[in-house]
Protein backbone atom coordinates (compact mmCIF):
# COMPACT_ATOMS: atom_id res chain seq x y z
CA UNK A 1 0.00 0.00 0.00
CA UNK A 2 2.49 2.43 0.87
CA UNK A 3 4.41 1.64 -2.53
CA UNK A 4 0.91 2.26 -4.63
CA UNK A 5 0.86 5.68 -2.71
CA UNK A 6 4.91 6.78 -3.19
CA UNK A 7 3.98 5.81 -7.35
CA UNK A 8 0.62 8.04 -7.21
CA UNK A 9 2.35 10.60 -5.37
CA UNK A 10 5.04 10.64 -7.51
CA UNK A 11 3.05 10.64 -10.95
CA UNK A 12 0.76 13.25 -9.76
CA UNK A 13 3.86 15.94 -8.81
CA UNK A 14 5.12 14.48 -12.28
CA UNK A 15 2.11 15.48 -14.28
CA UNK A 16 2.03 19.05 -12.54
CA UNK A 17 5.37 19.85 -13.53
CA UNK A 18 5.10 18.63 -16.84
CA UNK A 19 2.04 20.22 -17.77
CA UNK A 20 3.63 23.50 -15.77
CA UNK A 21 6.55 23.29 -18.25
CA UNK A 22 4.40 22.50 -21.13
CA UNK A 23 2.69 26.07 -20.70
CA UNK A 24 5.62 28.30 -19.98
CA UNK A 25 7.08 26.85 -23.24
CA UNK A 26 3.62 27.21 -24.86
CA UNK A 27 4.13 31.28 -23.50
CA UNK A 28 8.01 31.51 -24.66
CA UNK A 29 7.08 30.39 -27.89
CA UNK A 30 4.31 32.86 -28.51
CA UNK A 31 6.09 35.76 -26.77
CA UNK A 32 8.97 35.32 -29.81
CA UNK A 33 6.62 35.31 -32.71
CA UNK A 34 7.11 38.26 -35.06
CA UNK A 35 3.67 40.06 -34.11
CA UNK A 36 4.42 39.70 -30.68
CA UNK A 37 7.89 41.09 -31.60
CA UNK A 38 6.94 43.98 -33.59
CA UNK A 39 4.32 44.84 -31.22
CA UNK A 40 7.02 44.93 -28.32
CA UNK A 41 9.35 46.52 -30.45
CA UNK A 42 6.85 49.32 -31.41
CA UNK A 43 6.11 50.07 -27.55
CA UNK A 44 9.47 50.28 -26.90
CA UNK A 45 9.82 52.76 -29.18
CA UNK A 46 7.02 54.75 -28.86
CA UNK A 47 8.16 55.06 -24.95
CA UNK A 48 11.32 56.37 -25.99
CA UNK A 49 10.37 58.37 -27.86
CA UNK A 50 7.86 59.94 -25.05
CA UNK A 51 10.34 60.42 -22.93
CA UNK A 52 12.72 62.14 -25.39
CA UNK A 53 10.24 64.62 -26.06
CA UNK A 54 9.68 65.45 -22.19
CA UNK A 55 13.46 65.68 -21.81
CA UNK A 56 13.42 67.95 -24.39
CA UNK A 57 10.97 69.92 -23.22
CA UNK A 58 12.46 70.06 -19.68
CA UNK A 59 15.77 71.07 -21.36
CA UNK A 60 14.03 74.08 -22.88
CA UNK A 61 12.14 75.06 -19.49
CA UNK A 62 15.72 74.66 -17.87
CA UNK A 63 17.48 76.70 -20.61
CA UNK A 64 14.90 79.65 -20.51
CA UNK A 65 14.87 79.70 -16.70
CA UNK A 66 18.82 79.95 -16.47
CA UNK A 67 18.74 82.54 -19.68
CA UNK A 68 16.35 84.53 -17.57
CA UNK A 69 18.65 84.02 -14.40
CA UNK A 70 22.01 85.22 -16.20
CA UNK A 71 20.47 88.03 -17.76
CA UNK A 72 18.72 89.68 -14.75
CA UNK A 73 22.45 89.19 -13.43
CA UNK A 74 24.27 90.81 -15.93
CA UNK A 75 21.48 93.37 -16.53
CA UNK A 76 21.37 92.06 -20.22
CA UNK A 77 17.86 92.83 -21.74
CA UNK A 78 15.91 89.98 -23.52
CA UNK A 79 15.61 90.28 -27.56
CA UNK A 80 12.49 90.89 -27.79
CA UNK A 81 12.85 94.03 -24.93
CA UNK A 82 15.97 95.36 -27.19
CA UNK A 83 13.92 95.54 -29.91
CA UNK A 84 10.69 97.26 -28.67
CA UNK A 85 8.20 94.04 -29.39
């Protein structure tokens, strides 16, 4: 009896881990087919791209603030004072 239960035991943690491997394979091998790779790839890049535009934009916000800083130091008017508009 306790032999018949070691083999059940043993066939039933078998089956779990097989069919356990079965469907993270089944997972890999959809996660590397090309529409699933495009698809990543075109997130990827759309992200970037996201945050290059709000690091650009911060850039400019920085740039103004610190143009605005050294001139008010330096009593330098802006471009647009100098020329009346």
């Amino acid at each position: 009896m306790k032999r018949v239960f070691t083999l059940a035991l043993g066939l039933g943690a078998g089956v779990i881990v097989g069919a356990y491997v079965v469907h993270r394979l089944d997972e890999a091998q959809r996660a590397v087919q090309p529409a699933q790779l495009a698809g990543s790839a075109g997130r990827v890049a759309g992200g970037f791209a996201a945050r290059l535009k709000e690091a650009a934009a911060e850039g400019r916000v920085a740039a103004a603030e610190r143009e605005a800083e050294l001139r008010a130091r330096f009593d330098v008017p802006s471009v647009r004072s100098a020329l009346g508009a």
